[in-house]
C-alpha atoms as a PDB file:
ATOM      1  CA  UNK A   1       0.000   0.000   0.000  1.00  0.00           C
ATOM      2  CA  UNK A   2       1.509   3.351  -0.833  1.00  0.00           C
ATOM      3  CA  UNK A   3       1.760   6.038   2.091  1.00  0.00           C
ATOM      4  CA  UNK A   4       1.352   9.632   1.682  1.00  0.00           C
ATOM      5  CA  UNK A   5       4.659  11.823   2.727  1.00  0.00           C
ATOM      6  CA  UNK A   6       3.315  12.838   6.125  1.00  0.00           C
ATOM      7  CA  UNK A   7       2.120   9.024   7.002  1.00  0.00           C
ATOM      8  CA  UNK A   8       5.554   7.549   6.455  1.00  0.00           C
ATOM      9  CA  UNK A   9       7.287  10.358   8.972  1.00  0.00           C
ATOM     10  CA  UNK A  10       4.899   9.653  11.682  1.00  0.00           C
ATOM     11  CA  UNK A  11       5.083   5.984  11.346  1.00  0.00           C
ATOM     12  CA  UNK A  12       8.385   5.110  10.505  1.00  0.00           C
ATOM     13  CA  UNK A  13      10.639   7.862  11.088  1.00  0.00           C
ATOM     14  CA  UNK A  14       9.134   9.091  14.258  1.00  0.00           C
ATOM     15  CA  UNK A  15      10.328   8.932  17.849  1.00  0.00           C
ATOM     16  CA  UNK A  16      10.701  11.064  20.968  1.00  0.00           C
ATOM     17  CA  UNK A  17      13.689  12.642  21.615  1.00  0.00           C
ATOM     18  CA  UNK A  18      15.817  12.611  24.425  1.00  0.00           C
ATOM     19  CA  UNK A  19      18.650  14.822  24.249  1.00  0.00           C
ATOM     20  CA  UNK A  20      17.880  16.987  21.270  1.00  0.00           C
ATOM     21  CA  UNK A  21      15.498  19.774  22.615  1.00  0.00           C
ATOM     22  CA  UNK A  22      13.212  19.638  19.337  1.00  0.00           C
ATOM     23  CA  UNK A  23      13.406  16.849  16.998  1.00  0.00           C
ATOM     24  CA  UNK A  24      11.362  15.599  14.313  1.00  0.00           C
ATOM     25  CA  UNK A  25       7.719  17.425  12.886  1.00  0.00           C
ATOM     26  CA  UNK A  26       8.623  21.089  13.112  1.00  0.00           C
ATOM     27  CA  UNK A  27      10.730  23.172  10.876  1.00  0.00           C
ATOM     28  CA  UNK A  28      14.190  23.062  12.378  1.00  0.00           C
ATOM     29  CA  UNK A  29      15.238  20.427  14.828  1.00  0.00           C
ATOM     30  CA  UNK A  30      17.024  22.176  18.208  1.00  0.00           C
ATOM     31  CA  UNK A  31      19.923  21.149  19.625  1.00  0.00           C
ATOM     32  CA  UNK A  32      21.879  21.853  22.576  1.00  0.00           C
ATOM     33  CA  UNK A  33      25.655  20.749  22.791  1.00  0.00           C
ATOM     34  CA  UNK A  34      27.103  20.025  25.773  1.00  0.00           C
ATOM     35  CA  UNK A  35      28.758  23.134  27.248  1.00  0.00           C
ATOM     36  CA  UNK A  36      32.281  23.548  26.294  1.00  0.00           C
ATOM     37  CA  UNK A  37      32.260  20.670  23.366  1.00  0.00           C
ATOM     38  CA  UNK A  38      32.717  21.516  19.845  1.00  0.00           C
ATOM     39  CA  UNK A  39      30.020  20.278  17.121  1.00  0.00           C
ATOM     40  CA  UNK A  40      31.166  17.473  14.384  1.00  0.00           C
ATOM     41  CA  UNK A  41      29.010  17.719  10.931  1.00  0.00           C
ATOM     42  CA  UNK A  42      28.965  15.038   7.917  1.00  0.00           C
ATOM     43  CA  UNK A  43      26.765  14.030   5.341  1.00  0.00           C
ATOM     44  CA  UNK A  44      26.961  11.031   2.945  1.00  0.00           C
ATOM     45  CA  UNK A  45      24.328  10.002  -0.208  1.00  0.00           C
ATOM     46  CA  UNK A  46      23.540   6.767  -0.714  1.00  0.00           C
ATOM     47  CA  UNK A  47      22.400   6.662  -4.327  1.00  0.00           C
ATOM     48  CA  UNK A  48      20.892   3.452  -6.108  1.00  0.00           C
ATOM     49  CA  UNK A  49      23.151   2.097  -8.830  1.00  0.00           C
ATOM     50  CA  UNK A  50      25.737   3.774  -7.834  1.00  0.00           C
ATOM     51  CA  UNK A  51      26.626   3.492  -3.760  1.00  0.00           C
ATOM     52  CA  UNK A  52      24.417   0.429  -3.767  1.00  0.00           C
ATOM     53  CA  UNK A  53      22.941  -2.605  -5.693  1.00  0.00           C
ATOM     54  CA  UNK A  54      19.064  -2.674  -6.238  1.00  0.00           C
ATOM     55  CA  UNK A  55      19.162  -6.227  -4.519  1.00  0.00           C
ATOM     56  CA  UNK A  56      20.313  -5.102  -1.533  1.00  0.00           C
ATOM     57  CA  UNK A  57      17.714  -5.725   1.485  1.00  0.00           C
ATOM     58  CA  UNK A  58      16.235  -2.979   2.578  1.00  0.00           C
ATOM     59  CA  UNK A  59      17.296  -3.282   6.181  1.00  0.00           C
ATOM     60  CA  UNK A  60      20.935  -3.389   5.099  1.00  0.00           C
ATOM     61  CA  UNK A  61      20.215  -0.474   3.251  1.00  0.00           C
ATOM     62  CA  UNK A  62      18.943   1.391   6.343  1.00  0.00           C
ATOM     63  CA  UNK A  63      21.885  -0.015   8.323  1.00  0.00           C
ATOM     64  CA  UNK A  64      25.174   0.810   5.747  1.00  0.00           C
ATOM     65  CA  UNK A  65      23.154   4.573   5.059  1.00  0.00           C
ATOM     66  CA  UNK A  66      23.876   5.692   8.696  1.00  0.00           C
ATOM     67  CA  UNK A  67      26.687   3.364   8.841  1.00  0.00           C
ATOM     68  CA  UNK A  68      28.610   5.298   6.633  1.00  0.00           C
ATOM     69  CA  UNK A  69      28.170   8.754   8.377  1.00  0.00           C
ATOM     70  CA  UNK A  70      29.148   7.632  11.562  1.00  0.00           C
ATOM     71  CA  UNK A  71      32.130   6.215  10.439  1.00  0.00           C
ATOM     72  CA  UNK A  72      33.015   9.611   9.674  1.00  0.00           C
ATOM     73  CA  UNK A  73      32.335  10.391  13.012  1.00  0.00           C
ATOM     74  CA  UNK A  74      34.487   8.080  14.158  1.00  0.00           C
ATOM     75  CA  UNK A  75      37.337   9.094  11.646  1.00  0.00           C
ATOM     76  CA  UNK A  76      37.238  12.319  13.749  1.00  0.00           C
ATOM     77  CA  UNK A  77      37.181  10.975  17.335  1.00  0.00           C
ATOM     78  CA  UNK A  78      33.227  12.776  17.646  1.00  0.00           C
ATOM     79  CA  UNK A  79      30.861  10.531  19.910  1.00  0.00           C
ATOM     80  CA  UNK A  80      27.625  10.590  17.931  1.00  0.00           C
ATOM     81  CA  UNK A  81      24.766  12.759  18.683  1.00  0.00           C
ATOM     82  CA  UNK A  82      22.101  13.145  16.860  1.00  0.00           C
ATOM     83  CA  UNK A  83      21.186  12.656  12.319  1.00  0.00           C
ATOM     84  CA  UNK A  84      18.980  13.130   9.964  1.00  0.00           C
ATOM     85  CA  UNK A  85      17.197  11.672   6.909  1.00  0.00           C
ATOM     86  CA  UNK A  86      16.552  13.503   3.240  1.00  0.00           C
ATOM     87  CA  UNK A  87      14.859  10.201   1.260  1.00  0.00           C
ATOM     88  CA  UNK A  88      13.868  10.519  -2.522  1.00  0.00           C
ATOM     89  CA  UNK A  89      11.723   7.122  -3.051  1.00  0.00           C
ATOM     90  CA  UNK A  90      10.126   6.159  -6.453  1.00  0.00           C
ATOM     91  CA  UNK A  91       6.946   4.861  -4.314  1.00  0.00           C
ATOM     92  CA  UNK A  92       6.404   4.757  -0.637  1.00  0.00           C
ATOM     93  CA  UNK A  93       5.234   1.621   0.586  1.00  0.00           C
ATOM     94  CA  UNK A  94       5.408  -0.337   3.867  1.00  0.00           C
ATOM     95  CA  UNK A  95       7.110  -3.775   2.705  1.00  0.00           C
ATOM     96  CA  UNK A  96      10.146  -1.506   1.556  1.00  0.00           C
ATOM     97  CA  UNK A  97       9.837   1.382   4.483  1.00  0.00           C
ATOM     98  CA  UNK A  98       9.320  -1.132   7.300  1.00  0.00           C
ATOM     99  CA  UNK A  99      12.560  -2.633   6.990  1.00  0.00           C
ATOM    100  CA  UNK A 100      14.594   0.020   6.254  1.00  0.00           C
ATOM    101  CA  UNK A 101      13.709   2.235   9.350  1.00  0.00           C
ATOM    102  CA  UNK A 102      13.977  -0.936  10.865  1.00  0.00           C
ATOM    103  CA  UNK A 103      17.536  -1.893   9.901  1.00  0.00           C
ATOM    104  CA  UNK A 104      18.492   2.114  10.256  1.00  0.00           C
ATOM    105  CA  UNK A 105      17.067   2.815  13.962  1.00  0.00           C
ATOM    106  CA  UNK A 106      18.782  -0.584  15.497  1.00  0.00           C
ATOM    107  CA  UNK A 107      21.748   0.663  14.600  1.00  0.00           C
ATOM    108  CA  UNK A 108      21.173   4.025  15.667  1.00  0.00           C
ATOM    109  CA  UNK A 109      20.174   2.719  19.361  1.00  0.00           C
ATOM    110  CA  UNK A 110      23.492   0.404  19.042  1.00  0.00           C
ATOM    111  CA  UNK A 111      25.406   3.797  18.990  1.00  0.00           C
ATOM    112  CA  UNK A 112      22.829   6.070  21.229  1.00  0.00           C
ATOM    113  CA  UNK A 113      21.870   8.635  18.036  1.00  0.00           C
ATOM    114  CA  UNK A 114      18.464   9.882  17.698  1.00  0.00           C
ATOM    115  CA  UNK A 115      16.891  10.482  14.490  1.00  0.00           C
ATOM    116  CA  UNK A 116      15.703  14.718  14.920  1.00  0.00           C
ATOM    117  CA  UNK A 117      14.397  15.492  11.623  1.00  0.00           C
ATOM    118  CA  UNK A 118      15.053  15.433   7.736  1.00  0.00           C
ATOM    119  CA  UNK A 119      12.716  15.252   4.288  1.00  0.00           C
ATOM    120  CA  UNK A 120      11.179  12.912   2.009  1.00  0.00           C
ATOM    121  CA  UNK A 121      10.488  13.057  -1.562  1.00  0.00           C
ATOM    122  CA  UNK A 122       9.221  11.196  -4.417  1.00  0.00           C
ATOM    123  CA  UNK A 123      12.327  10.627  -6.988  1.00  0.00           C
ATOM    124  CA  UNK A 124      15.058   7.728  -7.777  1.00  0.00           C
ATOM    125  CA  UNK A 125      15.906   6.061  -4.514  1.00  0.00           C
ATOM    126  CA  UNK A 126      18.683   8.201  -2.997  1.00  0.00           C
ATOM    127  CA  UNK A 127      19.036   8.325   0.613  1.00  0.00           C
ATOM    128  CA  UNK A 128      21.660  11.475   2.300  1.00  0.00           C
ATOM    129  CA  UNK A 129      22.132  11.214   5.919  1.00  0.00           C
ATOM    130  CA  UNK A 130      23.539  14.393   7.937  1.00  0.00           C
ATOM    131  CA  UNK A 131      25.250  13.237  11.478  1.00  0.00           C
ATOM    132  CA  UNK A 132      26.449  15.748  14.238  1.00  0.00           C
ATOM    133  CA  UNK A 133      28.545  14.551  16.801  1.00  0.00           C
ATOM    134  CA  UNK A 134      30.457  16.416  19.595  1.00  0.00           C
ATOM    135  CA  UNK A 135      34.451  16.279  20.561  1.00  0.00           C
ATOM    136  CA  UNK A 136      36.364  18.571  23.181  1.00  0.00           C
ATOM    137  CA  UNK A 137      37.984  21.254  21.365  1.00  0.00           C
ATOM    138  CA  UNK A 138      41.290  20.562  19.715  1.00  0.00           C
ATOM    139  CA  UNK A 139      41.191  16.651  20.691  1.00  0.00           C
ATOM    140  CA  UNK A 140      39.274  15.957  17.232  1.00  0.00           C
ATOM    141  CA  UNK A 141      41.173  13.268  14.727  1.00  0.00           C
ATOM    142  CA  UNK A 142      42.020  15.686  11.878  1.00  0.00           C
ATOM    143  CA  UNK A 143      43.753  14.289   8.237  1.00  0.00           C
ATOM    144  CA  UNK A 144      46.703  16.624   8.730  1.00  0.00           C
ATOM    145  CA  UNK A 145      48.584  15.456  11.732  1.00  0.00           C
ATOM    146  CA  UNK A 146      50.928  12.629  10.544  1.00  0.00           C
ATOM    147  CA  UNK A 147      54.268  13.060  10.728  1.00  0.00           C
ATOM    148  CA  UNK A 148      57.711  11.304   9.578  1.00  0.00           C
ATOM    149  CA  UNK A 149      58.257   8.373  12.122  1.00  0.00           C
ATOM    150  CA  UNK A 150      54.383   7.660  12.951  1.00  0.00           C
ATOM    151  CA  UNK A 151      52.944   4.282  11.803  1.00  0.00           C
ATOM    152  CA  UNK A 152      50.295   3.746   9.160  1.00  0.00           C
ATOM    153  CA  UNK A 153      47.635   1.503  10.935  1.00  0.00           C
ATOM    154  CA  UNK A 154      44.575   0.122   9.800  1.00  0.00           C
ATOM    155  CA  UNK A 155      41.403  -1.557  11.595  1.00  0.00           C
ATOM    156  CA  UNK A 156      39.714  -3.915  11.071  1.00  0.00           C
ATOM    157  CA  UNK A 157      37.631  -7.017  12.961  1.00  0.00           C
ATOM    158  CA  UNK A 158      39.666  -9.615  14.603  1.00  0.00           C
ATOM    159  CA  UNK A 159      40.488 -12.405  12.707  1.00  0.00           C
ATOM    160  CA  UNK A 160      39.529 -10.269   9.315  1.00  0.00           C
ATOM    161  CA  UNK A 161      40.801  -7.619   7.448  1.00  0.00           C
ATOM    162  CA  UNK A 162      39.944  -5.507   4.413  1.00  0.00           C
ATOM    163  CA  UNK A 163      38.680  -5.949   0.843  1.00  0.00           C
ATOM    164  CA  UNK A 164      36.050  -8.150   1.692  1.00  0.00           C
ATOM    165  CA  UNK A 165      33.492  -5.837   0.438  1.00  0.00           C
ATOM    166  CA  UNK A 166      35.573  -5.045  -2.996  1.00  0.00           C
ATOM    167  CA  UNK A 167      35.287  -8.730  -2.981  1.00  0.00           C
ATOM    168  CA  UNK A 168      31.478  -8.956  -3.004  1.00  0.00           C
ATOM    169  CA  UNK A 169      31.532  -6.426  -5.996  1.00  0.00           C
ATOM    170  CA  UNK A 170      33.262  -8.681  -7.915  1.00  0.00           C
ATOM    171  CA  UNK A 171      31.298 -11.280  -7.453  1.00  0.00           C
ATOM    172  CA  UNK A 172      28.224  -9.362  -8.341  1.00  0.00           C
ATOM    173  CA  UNK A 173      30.352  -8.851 -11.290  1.00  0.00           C
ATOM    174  CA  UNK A 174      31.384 -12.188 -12.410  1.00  0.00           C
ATOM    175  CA  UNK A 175      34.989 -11.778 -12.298  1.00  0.00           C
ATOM    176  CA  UNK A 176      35.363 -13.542  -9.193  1.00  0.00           C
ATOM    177  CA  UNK A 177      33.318 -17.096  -8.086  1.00  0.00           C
ATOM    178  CA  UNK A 178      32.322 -17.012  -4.296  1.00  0.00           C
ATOM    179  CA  UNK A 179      30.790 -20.801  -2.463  1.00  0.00           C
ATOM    180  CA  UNK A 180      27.485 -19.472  -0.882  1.00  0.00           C
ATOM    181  CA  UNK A 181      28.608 -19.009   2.311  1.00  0.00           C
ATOM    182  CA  UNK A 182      31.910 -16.824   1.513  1.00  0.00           C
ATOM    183  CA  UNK A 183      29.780 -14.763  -1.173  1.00  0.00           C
ATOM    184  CA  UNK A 184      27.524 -14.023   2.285  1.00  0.00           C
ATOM    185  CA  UNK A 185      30.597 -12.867   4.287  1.00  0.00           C
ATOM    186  CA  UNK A 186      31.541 -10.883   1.484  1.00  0.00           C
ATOM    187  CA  UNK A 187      28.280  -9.585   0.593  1.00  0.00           C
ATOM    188  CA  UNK A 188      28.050  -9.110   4.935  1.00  0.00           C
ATOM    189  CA  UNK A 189      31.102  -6.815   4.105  1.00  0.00           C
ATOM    190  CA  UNK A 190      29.875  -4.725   1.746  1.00  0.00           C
ATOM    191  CA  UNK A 191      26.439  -4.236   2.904  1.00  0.00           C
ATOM    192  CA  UNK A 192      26.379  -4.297   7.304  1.00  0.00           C
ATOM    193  CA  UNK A 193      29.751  -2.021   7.544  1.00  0.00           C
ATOM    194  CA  UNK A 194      30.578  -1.490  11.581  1.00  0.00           C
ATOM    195  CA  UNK A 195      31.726   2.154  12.031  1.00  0.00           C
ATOM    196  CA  UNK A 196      34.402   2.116  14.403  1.00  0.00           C
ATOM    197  CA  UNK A 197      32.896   4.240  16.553  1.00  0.00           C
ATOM    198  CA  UNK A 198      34.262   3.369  19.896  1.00  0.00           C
ATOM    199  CA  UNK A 199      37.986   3.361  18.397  1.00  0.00           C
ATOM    200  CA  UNK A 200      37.627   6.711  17.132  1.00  0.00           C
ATOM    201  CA  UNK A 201      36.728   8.152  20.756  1.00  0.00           C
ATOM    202  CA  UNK A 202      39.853   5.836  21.970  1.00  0.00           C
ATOM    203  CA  UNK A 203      42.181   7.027  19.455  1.00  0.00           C
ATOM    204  CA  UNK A 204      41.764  10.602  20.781  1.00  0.00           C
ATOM    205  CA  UNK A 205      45.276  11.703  21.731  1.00  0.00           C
ATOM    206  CA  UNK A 206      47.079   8.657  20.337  1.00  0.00           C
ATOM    207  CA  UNK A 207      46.546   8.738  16.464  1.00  0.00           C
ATOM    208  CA  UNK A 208      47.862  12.074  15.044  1.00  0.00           C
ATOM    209  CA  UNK A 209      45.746  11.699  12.020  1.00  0.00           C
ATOM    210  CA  UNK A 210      42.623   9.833  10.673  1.00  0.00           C
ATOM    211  CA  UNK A 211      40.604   9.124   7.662  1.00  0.00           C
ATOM    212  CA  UNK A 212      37.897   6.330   7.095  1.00  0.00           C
ATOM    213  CA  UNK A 213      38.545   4.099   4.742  1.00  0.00           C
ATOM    214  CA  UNK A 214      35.547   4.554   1.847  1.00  0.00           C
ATOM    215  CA  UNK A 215      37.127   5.368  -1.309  1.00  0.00           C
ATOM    216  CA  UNK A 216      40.031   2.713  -1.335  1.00  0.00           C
ATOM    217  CA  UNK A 217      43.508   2.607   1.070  1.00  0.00           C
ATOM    218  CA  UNK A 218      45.337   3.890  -1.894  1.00  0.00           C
ATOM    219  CA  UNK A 219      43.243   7.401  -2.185  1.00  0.00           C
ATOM    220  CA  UNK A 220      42.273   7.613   1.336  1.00  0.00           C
ATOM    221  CA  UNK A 221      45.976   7.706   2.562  1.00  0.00           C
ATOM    222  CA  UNK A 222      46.580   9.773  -0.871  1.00  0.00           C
ATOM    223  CA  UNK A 223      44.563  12.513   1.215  1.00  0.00           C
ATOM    224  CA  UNK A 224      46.275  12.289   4.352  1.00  0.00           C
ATOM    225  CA  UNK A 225      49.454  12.402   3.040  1.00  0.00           C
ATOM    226  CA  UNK A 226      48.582  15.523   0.885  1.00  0.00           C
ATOM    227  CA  UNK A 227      46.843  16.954   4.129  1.00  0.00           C
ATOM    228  CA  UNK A 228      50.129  16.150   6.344  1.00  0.00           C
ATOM    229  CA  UNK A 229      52.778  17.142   3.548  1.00  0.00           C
ATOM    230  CA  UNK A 230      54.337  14.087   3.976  1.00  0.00           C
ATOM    231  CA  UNK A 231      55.141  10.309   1.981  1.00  0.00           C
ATOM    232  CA  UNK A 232      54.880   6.801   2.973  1.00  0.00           C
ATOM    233  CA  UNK A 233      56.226   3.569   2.436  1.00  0.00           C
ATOM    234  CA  UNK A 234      53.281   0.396   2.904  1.00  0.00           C
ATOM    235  CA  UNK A 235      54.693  -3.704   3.149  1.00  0.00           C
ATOM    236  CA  UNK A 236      52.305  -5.196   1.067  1.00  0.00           C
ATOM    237  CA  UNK A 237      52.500  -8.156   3.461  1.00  0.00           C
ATOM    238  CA  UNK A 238      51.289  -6.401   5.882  1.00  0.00           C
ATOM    239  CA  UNK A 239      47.914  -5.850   4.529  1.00  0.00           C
ATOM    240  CA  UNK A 240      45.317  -7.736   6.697  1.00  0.00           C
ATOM    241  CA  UNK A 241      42.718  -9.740   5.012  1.00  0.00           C
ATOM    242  CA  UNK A 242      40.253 -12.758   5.782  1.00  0.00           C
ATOM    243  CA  UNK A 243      40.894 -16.023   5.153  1.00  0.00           C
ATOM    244  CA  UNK A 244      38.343 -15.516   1.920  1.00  0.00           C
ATOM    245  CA  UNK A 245      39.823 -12.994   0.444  1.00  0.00           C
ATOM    246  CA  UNK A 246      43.720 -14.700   1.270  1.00  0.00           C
ATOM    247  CA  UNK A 247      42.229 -17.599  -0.560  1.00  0.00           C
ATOM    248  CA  UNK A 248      41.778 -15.536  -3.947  1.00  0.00           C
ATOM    249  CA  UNK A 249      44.594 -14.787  -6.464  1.00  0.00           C
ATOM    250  CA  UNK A 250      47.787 -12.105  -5.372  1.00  0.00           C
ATOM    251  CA  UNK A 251      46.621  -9.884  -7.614  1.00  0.00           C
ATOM    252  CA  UNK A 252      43.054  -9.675  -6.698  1.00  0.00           C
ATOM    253  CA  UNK A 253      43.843  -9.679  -2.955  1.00  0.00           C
ATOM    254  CA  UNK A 254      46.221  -6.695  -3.566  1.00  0.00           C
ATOM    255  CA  UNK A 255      43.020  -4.272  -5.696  1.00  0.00           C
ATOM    256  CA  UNK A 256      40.516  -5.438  -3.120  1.00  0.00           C
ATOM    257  CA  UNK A 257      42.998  -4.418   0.320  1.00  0.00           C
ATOM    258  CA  UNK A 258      44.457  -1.156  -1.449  1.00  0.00           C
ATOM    259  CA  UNK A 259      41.607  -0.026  -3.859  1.00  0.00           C
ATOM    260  CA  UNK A 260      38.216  -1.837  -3.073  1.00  0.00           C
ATOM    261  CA  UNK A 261      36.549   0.636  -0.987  1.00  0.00           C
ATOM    262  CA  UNK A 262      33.288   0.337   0.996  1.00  0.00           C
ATOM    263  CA  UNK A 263      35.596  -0.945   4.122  1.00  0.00           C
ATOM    264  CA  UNK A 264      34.580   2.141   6.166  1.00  0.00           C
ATOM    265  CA  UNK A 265      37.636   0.911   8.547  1.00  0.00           C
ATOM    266  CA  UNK A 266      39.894   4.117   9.894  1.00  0.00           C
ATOM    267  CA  UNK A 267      43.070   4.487   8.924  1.00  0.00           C
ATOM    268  CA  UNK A 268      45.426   6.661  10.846  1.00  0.00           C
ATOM    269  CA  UNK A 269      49.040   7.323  12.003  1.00  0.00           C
ATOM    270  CA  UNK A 270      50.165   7.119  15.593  1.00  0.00           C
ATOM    271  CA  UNK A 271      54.150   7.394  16.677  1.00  0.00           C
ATOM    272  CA  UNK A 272      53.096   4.814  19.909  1.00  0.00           C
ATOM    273  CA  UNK A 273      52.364   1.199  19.126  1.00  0.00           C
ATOM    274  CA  UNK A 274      51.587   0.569  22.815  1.00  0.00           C
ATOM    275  CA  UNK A 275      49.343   3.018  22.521  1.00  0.00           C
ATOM    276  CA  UNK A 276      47.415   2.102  19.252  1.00  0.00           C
ATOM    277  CA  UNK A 277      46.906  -1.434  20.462  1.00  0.00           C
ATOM    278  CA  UNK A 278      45.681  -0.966  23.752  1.00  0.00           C
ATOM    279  CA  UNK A 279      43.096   1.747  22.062  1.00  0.00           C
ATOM    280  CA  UNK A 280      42.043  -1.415  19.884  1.00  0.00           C
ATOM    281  CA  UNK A 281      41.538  -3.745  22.677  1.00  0.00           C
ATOM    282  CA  UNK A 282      39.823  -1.077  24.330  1.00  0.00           C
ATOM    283  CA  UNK A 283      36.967  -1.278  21.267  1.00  0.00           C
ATOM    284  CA  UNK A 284      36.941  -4.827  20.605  1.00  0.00           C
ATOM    285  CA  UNK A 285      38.657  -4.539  16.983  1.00  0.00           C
ATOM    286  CA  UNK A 286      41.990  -5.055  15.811  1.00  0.00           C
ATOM    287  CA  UNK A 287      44.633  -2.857  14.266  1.00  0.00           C
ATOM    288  CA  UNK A 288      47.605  -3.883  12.145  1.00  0.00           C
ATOM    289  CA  UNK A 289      50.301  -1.520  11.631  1.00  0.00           C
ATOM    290  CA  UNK A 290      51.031  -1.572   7.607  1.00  0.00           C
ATOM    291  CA  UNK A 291      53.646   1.093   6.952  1.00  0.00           C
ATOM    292  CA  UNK A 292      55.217   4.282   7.809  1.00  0.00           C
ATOM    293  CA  UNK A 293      55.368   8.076   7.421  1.00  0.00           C
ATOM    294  CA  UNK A 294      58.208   9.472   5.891  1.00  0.00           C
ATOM    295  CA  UNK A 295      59.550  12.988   5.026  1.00  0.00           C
ATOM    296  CA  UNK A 296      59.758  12.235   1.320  1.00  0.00           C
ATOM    297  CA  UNK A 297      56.236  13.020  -0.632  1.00  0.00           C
ATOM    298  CA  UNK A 298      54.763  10.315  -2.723  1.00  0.00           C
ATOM    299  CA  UNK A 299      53.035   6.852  -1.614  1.00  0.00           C
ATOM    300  CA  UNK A 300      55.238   3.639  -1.572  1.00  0.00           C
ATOM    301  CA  UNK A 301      54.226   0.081  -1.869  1.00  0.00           C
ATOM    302  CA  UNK A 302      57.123  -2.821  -1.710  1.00  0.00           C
ATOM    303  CA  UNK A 303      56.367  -6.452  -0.819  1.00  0.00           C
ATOM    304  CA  UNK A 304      58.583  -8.896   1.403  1.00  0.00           C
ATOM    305  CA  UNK A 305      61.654  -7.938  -0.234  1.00  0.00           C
ATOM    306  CA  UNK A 306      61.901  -4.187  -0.675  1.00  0.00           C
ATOM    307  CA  UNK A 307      60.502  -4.759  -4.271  1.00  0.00           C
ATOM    308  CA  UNK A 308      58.119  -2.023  -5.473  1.00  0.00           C
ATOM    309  CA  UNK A 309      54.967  -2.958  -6.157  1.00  0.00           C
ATOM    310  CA  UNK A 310      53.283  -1.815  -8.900  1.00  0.00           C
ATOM    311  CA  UNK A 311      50.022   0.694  -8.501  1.00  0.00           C
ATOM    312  CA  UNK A 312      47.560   0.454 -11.431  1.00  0.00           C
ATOM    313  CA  UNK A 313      44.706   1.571  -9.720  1.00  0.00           C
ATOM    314  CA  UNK A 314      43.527   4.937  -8.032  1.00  0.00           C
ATOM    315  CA  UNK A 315      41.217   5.906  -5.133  1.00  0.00           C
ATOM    316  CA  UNK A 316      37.841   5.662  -6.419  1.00  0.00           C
ATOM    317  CA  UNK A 317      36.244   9.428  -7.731  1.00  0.00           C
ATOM    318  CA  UNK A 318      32.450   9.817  -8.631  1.00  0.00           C
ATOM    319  CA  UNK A 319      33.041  11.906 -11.627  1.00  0.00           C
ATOM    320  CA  UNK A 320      36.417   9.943 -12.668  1.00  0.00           C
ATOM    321  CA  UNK A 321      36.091   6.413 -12.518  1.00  0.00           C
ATOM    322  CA  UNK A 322      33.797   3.776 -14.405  1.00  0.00           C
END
């Protein structure tokens, strides 16, 4: 049955606020920082066809769309706050809605953010989430703090790693064959990302910069690096992945851990490994340090042996690659 604009706000998108002062049904939504913090703003579109396949399930769908905005949040050290919703959908009906402000709000409780306000329209499905967040001032995770000496580190879950998700998109593909239950922990990958939430607040004062992985290692440490005014040098070997992805060819495994995208892992530099790895016990996830920061500009790759690796690819770019 289709729903009329203001039907689907009330019942799906609806719910009493608790630390917002207005949330959502009126113009504006109010909200009151705590004194003395300093506000953290992103927003990320989710567009059909191109962020996401039309076979996803909807509740995934509600699930990766905040997802992916607070793993900025994280990538800054901000605890979450508060977000809010602009949907275009070609029809609004309840077997689609249902589920998706089912799979978004459970994740939004996991991670205490309430849902103040936003706007729905009729259009191509396209969903653009806007999170605030709040840090102390000058404590937030910023992309231009690395510096010669500190190590590169990335997280990911224990036992796992990354390019699991570029994985899944290859299967959708047909480049790549998948048994049924790797192509689900690939297709888990790309579709129910974990924002690393929790690491981000316990990286504060450790990692001296940060950046969530969502483009591709390659052109997220690209901007870091050209943030910082600094180089690296990455060991290959060093690159965690699962035992799925470990199980594909070298090639493959290297595109999927340095260009795949869709991880939404943070990367960041820290001089203290100490540090870094008690931060990661600290939020249940693991970090593996895979390179360092050096004076000299440019990224290096080399593998066991100091060779260089060769770097076909590029960070992925909406208006530059296929």
């Amino acid at each position: 049955m289709a729903l009329g604009e203001f039907d689907l706000i009330a019942r799906f998108f609806t719910r009493p606020v608790r630390r917002a002062v207005l949330g959502v049904g009126d113009d504006c939504a109010l909200l009151q920082p705590t004194p003395g913090m300093q506000l953290a703003v992103s927003s990320d579109m989710l567009v059909e066809g191109r962020h996401f396949l039309s076979t996803v399930p909807p509740d995934r769908l509600g699930h990766k769309a905040l997802a992916v905005n607070l793993s900025d949040l994280a990538a800054c050290g901000a605890r979450p706050l508060a977000f809010m919703l602009a949907l275009a959908l070609p029809r609004a009906e309840e077997a689609f809605l249902a589920p998706l402000a089912q799979g978004m709000l459970a994740l939004a409780d996991e991670h205490d953010i309430e849902l103040v306000g936003g706007d729905t329209t009729a259009g191509p499905l396209n969903l653009c989430i806007t999170v605030f967040g709040e840090v102390p001032p000058g404590q937030a995770l910023r992309r231009d703090g690395a510096r010669p000496g500190d190590g590169v580190w990335v997280s990911h879950p224990v036992g796992g790693g990354l390019g699991d998700a570029r994985l899944a998109l290859e299967a959708f593909r047909g480049r790549v064959t998948l048994s049924g239950e790797g192509f689900e922990q690939a297709r888990r990958a790309m579709e129910l990302p974990q924002p690393r939430v929790a690491l981000g607040l316990a990286l504060r004062g450790v990692a001296t910069s940060a950046i969530d992985l969502s483009d591709g290692l390659l052109g997220d440490l690209g901007h870091v690096l050209q943030r910082s005014a600094v180089g690296a040098t990455l060991q290959a070997d060093a690159l965690p992945c699962s035992a799925l992805l470990a199980g594909q060819s070298p090639a493959l495994r290297l595109e999927c851990t340095l260009a795949g995208g869709d991880d939404y892992e943070l990367l960041f530099t820290a001089p203290d490994d100490a540090a870094v790895h008690a931060a990661a016990r600290d939020a249940g996830v693991a970090a593996t340090c895979i390179g360092r920061i050096e004076a000299a500009p440019g990224l290096r790759v080399v593998d066991g042996a100091g060779r260089t690796v060769p770097l076909p690819w590029r960070g992925f770019d909406h208006f530059a690659s296929d």
